[in-house]
N, C-alpha and C. Protein backbone atom coordinates (compact mmCIF):
# COMPACT_ATOMS: atom_id res chain seq x y z
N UNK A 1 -23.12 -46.36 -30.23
CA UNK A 1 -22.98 -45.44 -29.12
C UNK A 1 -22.01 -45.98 -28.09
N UNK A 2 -22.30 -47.13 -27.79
CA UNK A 2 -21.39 -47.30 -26.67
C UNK A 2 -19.79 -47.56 -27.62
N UNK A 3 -19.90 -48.21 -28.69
CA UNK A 3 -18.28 -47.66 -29.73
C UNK A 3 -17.83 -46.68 -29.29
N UNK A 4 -18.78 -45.89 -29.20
CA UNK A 4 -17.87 -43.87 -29.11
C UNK A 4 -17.50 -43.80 -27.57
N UNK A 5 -18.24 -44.69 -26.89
CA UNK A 5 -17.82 -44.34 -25.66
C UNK A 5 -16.52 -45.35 -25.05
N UNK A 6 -16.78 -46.32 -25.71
CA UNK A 6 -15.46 -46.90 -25.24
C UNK A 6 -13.94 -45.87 -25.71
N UNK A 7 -14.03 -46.07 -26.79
CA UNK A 7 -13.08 -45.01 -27.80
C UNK A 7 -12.86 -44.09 -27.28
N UNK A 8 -13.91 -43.25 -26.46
CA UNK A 8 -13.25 -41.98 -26.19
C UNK A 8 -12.78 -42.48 -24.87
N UNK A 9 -13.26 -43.67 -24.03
CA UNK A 9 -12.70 -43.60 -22.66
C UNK A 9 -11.01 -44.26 -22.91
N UNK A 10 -11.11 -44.72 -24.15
CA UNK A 10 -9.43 -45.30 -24.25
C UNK A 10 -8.56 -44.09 -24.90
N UNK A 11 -8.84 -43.12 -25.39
CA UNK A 11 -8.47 -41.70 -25.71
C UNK A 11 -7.82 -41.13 -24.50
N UNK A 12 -8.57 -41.19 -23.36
CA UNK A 12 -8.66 -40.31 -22.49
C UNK A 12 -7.75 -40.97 -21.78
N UNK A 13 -7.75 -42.38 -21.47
CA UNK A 13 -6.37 -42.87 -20.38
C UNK A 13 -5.20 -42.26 -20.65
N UNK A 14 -4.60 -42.56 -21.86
CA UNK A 14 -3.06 -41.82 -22.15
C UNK A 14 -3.04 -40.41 -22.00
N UNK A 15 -3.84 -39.13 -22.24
CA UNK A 15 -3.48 -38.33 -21.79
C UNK A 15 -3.77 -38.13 -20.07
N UNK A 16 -4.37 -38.80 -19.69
CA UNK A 16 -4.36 -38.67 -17.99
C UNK A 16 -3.60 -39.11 -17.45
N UNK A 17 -2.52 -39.95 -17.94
CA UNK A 17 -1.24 -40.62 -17.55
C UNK A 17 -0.16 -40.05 -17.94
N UNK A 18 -0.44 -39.42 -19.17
CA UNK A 18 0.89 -38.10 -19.07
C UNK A 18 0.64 -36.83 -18.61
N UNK A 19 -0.41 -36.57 -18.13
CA UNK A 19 -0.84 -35.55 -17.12
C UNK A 19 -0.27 -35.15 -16.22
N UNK A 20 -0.26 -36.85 -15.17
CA UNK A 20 0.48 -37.04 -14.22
C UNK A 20 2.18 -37.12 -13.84
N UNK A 21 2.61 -37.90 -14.92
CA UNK A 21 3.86 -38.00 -15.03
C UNK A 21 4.54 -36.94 -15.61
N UNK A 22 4.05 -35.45 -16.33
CA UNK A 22 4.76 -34.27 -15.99
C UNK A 22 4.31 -33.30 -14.54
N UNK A 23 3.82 -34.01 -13.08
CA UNK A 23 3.87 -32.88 -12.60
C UNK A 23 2.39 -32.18 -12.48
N UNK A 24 1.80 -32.38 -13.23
CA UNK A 24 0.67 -31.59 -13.70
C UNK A 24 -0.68 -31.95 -12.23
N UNK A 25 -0.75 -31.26 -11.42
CA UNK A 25 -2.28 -31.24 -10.16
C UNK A 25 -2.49 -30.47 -10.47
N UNK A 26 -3.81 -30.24 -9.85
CA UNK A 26 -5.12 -29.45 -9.63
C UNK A 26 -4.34 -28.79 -8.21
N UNK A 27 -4.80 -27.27 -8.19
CA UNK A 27 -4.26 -26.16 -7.56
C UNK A 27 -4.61 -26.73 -5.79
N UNK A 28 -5.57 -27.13 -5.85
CA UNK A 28 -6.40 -27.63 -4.33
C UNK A 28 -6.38 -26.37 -3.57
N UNK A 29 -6.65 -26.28 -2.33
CA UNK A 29 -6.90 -25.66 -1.32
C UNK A 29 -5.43 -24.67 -0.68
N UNK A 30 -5.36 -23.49 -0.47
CA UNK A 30 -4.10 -22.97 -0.08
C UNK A 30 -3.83 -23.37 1.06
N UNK A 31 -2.52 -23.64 1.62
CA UNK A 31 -2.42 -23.99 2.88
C UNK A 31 -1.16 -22.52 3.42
N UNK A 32 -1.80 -22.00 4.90
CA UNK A 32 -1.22 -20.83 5.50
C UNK A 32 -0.85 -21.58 6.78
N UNK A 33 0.69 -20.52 6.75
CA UNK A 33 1.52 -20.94 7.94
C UNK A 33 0.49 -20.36 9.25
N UNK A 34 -0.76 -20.02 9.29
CA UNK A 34 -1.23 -19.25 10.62
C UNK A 34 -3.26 -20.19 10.25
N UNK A 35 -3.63 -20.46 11.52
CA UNK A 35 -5.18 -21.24 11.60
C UNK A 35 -6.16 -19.90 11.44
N UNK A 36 -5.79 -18.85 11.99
CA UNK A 36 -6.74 -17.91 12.37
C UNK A 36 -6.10 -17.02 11.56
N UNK A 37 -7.34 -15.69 11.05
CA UNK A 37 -6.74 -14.51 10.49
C UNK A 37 -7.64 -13.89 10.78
N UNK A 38 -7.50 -12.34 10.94
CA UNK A 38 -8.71 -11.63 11.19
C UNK A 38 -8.23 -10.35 10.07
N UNK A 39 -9.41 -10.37 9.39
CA UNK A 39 -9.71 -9.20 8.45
C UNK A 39 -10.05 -8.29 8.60
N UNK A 40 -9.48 -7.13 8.82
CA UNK A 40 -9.46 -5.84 9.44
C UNK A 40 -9.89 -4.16 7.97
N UNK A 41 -11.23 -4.29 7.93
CA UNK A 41 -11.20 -3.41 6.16
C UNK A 41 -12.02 -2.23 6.96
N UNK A 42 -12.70 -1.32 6.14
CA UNK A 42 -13.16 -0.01 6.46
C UNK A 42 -14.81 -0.38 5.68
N UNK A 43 -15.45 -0.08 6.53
CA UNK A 43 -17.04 -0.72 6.52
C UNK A 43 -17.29 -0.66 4.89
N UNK A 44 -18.31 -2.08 4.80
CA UNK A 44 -19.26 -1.92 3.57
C UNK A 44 -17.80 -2.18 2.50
N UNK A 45 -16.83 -2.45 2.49
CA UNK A 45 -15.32 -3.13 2.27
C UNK A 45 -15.86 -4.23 1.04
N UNK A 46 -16.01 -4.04 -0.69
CA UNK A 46 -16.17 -4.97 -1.46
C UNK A 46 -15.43 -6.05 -1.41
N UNK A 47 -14.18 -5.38 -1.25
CA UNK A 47 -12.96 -6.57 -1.74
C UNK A 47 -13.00 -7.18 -0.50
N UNK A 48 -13.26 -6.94 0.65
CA UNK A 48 -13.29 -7.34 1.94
C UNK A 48 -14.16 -8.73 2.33
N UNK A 49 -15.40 -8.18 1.61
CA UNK A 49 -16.36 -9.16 1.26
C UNK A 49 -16.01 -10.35 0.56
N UNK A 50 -15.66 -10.31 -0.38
CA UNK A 50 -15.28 -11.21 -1.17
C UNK A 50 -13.87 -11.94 -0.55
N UNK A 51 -12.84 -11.59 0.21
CA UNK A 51 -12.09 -12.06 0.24
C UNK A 51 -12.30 -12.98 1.48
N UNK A 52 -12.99 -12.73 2.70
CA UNK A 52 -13.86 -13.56 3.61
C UNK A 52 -14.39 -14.89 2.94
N UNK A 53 -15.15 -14.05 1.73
CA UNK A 53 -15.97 -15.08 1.18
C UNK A 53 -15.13 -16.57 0.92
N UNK A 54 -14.14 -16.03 0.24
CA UNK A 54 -13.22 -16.80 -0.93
C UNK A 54 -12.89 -17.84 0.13
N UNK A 55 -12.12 -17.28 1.27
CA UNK A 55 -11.03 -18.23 2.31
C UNK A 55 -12.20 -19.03 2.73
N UNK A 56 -13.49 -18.31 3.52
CA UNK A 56 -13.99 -19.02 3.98
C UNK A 56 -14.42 -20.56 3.67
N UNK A 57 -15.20 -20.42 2.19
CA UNK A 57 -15.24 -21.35 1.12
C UNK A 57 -14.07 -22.22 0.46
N UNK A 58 -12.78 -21.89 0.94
CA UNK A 58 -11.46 -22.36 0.34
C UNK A 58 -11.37 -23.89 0.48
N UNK A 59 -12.22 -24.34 1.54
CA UNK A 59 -12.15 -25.36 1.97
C UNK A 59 -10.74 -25.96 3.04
N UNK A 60 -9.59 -24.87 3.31
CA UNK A 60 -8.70 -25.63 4.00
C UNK A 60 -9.09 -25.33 5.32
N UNK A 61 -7.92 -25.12 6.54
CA UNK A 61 -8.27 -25.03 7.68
C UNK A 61 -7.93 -23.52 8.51
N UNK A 62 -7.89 -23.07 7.42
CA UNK A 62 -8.17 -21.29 8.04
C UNK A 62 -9.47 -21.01 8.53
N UNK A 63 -9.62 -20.39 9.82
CA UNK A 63 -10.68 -20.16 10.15
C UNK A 63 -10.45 -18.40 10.13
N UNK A 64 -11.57 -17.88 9.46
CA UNK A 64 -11.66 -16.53 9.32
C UNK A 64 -12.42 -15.75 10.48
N UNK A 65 -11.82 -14.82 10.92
CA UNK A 65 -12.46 -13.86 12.08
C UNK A 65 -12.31 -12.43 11.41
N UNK A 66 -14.31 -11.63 11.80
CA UNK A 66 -14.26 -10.79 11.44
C UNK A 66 -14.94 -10.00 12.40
N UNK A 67 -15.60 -10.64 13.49
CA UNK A 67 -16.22 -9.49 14.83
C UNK A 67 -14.63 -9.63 15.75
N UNK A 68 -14.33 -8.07 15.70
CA UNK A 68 -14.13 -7.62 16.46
C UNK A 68 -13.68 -7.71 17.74
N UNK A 69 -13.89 -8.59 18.74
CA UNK A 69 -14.00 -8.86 19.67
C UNK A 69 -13.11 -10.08 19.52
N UNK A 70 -12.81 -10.93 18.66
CA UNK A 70 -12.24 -11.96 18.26
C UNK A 70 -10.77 -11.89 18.04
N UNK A 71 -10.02 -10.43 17.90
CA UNK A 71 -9.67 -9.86 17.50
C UNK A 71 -8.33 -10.20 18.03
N UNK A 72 -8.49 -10.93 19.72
CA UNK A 72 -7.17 -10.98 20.26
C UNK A 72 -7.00 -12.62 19.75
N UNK A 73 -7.60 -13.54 19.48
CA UNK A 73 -7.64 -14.77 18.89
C UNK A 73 -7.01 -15.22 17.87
N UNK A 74 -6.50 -13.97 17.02
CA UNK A 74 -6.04 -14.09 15.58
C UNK A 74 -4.91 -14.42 15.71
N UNK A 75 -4.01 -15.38 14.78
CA UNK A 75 -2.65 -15.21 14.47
C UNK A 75 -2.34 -14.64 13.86
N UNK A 76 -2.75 -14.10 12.87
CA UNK A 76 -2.44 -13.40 11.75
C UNK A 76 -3.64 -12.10 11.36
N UNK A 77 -3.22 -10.94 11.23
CA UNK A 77 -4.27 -9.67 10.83
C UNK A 77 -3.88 -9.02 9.69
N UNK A 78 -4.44 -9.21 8.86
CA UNK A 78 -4.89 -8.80 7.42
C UNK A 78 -5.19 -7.17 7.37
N UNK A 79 -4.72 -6.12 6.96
CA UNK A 79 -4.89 -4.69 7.27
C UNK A 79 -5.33 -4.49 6.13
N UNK A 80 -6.75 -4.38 5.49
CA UNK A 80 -6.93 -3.31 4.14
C UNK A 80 -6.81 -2.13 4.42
N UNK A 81 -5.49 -1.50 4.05
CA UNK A 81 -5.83 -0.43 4.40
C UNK A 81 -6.41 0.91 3.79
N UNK A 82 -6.83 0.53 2.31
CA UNK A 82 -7.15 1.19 1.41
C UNK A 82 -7.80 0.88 0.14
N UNK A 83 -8.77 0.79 -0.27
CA UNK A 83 -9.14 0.80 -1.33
C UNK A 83 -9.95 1.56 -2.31
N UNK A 84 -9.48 1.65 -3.65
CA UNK A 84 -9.73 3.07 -4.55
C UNK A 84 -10.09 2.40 -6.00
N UNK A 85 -11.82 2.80 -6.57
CA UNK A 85 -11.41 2.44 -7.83
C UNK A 85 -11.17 3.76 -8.87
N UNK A 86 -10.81 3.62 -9.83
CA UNK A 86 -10.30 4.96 -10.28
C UNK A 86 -10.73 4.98 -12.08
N UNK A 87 -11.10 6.11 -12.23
CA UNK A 87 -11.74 5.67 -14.00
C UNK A 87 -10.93 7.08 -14.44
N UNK A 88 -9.79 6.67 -15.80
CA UNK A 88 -9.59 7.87 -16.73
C UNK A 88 -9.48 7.72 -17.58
N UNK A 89 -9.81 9.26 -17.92
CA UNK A 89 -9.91 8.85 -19.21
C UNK A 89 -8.66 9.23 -19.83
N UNK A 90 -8.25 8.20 -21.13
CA UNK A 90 -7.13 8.26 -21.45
C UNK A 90 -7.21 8.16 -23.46
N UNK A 91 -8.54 8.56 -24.28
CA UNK A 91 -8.55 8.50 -25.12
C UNK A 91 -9.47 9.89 -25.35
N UNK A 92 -9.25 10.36 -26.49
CA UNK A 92 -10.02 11.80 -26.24
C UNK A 92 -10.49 11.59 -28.28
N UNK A 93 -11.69 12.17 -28.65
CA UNK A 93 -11.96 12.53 -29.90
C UNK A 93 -11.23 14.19 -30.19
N UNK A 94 -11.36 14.79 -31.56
CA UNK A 94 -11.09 15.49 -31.91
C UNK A 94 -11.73 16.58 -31.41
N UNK A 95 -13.25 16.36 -31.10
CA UNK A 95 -13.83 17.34 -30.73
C UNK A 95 -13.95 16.77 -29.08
N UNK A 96 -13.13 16.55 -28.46
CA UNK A 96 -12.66 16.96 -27.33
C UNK A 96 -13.67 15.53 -25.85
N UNK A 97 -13.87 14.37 -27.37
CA UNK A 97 -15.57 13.68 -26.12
C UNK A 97 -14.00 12.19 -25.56
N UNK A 98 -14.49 11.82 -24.81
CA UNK A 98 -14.17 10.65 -24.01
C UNK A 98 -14.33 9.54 -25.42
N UNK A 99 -13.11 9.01 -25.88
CA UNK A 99 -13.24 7.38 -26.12
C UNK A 99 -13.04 6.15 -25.55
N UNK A 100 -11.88 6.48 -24.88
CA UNK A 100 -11.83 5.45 -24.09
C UNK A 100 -11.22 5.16 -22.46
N UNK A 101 -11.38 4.70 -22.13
CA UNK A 101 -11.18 4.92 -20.53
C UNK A 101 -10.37 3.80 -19.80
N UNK A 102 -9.73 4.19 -18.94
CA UNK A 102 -8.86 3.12 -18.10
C UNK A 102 -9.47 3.14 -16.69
N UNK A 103 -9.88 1.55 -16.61
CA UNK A 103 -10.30 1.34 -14.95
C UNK A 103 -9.43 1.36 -14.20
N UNK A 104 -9.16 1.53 -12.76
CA UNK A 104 -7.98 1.18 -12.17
C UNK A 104 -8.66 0.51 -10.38
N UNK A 105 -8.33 -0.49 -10.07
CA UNK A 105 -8.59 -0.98 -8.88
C UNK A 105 -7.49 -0.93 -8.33
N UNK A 106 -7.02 0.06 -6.96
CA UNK A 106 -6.19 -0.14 -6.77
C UNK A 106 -5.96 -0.22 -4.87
N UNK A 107 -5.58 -1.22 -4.42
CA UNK A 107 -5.70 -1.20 -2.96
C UNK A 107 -4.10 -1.50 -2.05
N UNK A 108 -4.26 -0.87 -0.95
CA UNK A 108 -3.32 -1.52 0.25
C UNK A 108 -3.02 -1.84 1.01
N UNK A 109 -2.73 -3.29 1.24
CA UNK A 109 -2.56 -3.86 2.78
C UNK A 109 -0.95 -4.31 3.30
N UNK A 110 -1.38 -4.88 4.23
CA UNK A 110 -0.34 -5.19 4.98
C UNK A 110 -1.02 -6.72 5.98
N UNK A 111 0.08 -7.16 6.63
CA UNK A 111 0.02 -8.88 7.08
C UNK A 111 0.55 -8.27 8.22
N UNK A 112 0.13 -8.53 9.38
CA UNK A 112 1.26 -9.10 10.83
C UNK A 112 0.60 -9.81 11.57
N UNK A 113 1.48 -10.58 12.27
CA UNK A 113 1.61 -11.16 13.76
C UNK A 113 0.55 -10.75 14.48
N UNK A 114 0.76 -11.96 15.62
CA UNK A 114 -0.46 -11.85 16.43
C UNK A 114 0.46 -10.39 17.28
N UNK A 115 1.88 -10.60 17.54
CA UNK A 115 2.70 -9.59 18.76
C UNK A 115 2.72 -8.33 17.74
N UNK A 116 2.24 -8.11 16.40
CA UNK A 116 2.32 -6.97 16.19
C UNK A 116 3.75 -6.99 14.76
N UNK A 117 4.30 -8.25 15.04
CA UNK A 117 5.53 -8.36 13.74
C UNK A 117 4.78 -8.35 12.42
N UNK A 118 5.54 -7.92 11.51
CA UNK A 118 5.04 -6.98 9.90
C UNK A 118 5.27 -8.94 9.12
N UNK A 119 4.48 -9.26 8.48
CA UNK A 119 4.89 -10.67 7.87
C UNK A 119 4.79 -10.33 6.39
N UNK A 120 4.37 -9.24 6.19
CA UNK A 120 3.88 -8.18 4.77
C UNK A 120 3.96 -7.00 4.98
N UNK A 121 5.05 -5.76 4.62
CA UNK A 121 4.75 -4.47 4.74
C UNK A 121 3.73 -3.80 3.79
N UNK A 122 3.33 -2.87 4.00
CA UNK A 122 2.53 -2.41 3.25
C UNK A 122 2.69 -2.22 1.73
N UNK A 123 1.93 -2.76 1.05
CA UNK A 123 1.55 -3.25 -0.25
C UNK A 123 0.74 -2.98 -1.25
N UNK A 124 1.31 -2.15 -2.52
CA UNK A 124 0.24 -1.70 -3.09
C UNK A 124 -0.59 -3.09 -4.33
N UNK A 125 -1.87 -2.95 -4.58
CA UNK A 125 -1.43 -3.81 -5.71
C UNK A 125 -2.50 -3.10 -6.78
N UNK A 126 -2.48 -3.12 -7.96
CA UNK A 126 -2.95 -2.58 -8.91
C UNK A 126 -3.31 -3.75 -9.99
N UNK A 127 -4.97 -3.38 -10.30
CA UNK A 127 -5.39 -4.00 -11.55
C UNK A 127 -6.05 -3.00 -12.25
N UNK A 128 -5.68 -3.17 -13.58
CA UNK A 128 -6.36 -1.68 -14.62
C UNK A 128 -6.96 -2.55 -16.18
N UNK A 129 -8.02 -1.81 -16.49
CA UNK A 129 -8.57 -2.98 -17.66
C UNK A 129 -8.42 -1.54 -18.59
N UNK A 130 -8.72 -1.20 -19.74
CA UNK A 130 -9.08 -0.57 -20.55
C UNK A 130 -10.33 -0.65 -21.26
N UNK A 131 -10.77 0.21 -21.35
CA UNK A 131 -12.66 0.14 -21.86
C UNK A 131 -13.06 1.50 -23.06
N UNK A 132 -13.70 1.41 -24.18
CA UNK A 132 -14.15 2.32 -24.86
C UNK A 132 -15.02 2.88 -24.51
N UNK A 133 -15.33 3.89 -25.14
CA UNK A 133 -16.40 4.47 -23.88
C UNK A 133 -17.18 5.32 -25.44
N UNK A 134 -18.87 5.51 -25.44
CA UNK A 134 -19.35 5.95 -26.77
C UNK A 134 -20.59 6.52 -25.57
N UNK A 135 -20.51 8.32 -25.43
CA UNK A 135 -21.97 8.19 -24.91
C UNK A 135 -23.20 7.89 -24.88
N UNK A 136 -23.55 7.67 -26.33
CA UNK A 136 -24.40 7.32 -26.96
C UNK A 136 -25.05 5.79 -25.98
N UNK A 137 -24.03 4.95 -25.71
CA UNK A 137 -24.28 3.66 -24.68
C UNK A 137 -23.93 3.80 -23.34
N UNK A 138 -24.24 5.23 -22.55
CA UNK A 138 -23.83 4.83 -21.45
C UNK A 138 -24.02 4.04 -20.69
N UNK A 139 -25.41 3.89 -20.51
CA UNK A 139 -25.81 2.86 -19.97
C UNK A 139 -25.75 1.38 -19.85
N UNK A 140 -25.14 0.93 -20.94
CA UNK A 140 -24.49 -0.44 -21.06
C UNK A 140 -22.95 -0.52 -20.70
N UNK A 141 -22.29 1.10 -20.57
CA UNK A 141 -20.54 0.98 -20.84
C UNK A 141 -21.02 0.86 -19.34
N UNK A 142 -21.77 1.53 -18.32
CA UNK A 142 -21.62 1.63 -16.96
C UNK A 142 -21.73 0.26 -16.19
N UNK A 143 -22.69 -0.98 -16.61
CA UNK A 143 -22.65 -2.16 -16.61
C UNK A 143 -21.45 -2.92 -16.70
N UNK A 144 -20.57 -2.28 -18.11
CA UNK A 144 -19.59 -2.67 -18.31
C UNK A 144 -18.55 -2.40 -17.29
N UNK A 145 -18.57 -1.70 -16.79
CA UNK A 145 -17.86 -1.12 -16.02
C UNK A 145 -18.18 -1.65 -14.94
N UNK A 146 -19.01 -1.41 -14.06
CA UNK A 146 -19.20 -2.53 -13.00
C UNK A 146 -18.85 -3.98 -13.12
N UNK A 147 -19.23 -4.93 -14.50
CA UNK A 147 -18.33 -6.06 -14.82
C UNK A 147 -17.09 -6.47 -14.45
N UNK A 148 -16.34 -5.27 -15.14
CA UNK A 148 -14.97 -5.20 -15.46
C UNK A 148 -14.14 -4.76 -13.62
N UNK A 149 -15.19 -3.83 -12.89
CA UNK A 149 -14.39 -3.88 -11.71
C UNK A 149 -14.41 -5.12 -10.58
N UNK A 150 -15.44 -5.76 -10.74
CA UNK A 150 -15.90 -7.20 -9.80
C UNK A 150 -14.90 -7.86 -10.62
N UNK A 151 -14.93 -8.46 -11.88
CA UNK A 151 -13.47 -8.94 -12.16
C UNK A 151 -12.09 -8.77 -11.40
N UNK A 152 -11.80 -7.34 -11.56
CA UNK A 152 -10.26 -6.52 -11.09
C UNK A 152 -10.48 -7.55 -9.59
N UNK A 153 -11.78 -7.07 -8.96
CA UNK A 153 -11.50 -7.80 -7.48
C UNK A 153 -11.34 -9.25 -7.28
N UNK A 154 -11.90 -9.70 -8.13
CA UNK A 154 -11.96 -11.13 -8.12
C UNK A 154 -10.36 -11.40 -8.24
N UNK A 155 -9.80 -10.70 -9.29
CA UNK A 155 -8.44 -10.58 -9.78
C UNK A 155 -7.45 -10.92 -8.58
N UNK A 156 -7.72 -9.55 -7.88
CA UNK A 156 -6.52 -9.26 -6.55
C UNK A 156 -6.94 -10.15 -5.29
N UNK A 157 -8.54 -10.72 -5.06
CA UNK A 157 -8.45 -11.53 -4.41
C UNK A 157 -7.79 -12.75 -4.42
N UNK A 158 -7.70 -13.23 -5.83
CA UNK A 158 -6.67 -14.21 -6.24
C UNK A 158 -5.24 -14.25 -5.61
N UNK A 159 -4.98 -12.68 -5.84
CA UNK A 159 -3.20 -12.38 -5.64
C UNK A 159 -3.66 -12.21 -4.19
N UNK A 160 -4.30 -12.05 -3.53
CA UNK A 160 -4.12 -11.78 -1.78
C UNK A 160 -3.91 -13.52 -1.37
N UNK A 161 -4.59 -14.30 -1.94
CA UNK A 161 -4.30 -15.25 -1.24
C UNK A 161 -3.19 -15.85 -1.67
N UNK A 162 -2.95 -15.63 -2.54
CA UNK A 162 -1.56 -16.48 -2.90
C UNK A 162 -0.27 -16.08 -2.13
N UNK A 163 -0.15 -14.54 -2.01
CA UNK A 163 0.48 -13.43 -1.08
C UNK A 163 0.34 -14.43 0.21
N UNK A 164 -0.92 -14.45 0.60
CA UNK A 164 -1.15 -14.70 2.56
C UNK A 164 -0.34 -16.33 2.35
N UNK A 165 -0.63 -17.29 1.22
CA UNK A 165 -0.45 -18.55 1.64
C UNK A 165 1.41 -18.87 1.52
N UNK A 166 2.02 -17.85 1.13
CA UNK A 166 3.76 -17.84 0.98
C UNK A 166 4.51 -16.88 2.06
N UNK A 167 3.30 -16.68 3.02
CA UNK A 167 3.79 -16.23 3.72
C UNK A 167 4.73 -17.42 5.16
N UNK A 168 5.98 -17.00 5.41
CA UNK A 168 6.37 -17.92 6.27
C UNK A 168 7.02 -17.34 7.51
N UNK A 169 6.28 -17.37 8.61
CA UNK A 169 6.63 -16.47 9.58
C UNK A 169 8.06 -17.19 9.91
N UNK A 170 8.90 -15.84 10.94
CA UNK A 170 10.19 -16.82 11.66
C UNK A 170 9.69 -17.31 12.60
């Protein structure tokens, strides 16, 4: 036993040393040209939720503001200004039933300044999955479907922050 463990710990040095020497880190924490942001969504806001969540937890030194009142504090304001999820159907049987269906998450914001300057104009972004659809299971495709849209968000929360952290004011 301890054979296998030496062995594998001498395995493991050389590729952790060419790991390094192409370049290769761990993503770490985003870093934004602004300390403060205030997230501005339309109540009960999923993606809104989650995207609070995400920064908050990001571990860097963004501090997230979401009452209101805080509002003149911000450097930076985050505008959701829209969000839509959208189901079609885009596969049809002969006798006329639903096979398969396209999700679509699709939302839009915008970035500015504390004075009101645009650092992001308004922005659509779109995630769409494709799903079969058998009535016979609705009840599991609808699961599925809820799955597949917490994904999409998880998705674009990804792309919002990457968006907010390349942002470089003048």
């Amino acid at each position: 036993m301890l054979r296998r463990t030496l062995l594998a710990g001498l395995a493991a040095a050389p590729a952790a040393g060419l790991l390094g020497a192409c370049g290769f880190r761990l993503r770490g924490a985003p870093e934004f040209a602004f300390r403060t942001l205030y997230v501005q969504a339309p109540a009960g806001s999923a993606l809104a939720r989650d995207l609070v969540r995400t920064l908050q937890g990001g571990g860097g030194e963004l501090t997230v503001l979401t009452d209101p009142a805080q509002l003149p504090r911000a450097e930076a304001v985050l505008d959701l200004l829209s969000e839509r999820q959208e189901r079609v159907a885009v596969g049809m049987s002969s006798a006329g039933q639903v096979r398969e269906l396209q999700l679509r998450l699709r939302i839009h914001f915008r970035l500015r300044g504390q004075q009101g300057q645009e650092w992001i104009a308004d922005t659509e972004l779109l995630q769409q999955r494709d799903i079969s659809y058998n009535e016979t299971l609705a009840l599991s495709k609808e699961g599925e479907e809820a799955m597949l849209f917490r994904d999409m968000r998880n998705d674009v929360v990804r792309q919002l922050i990457r968006r907010l952290s390349a942002v470089k004011p003048q």
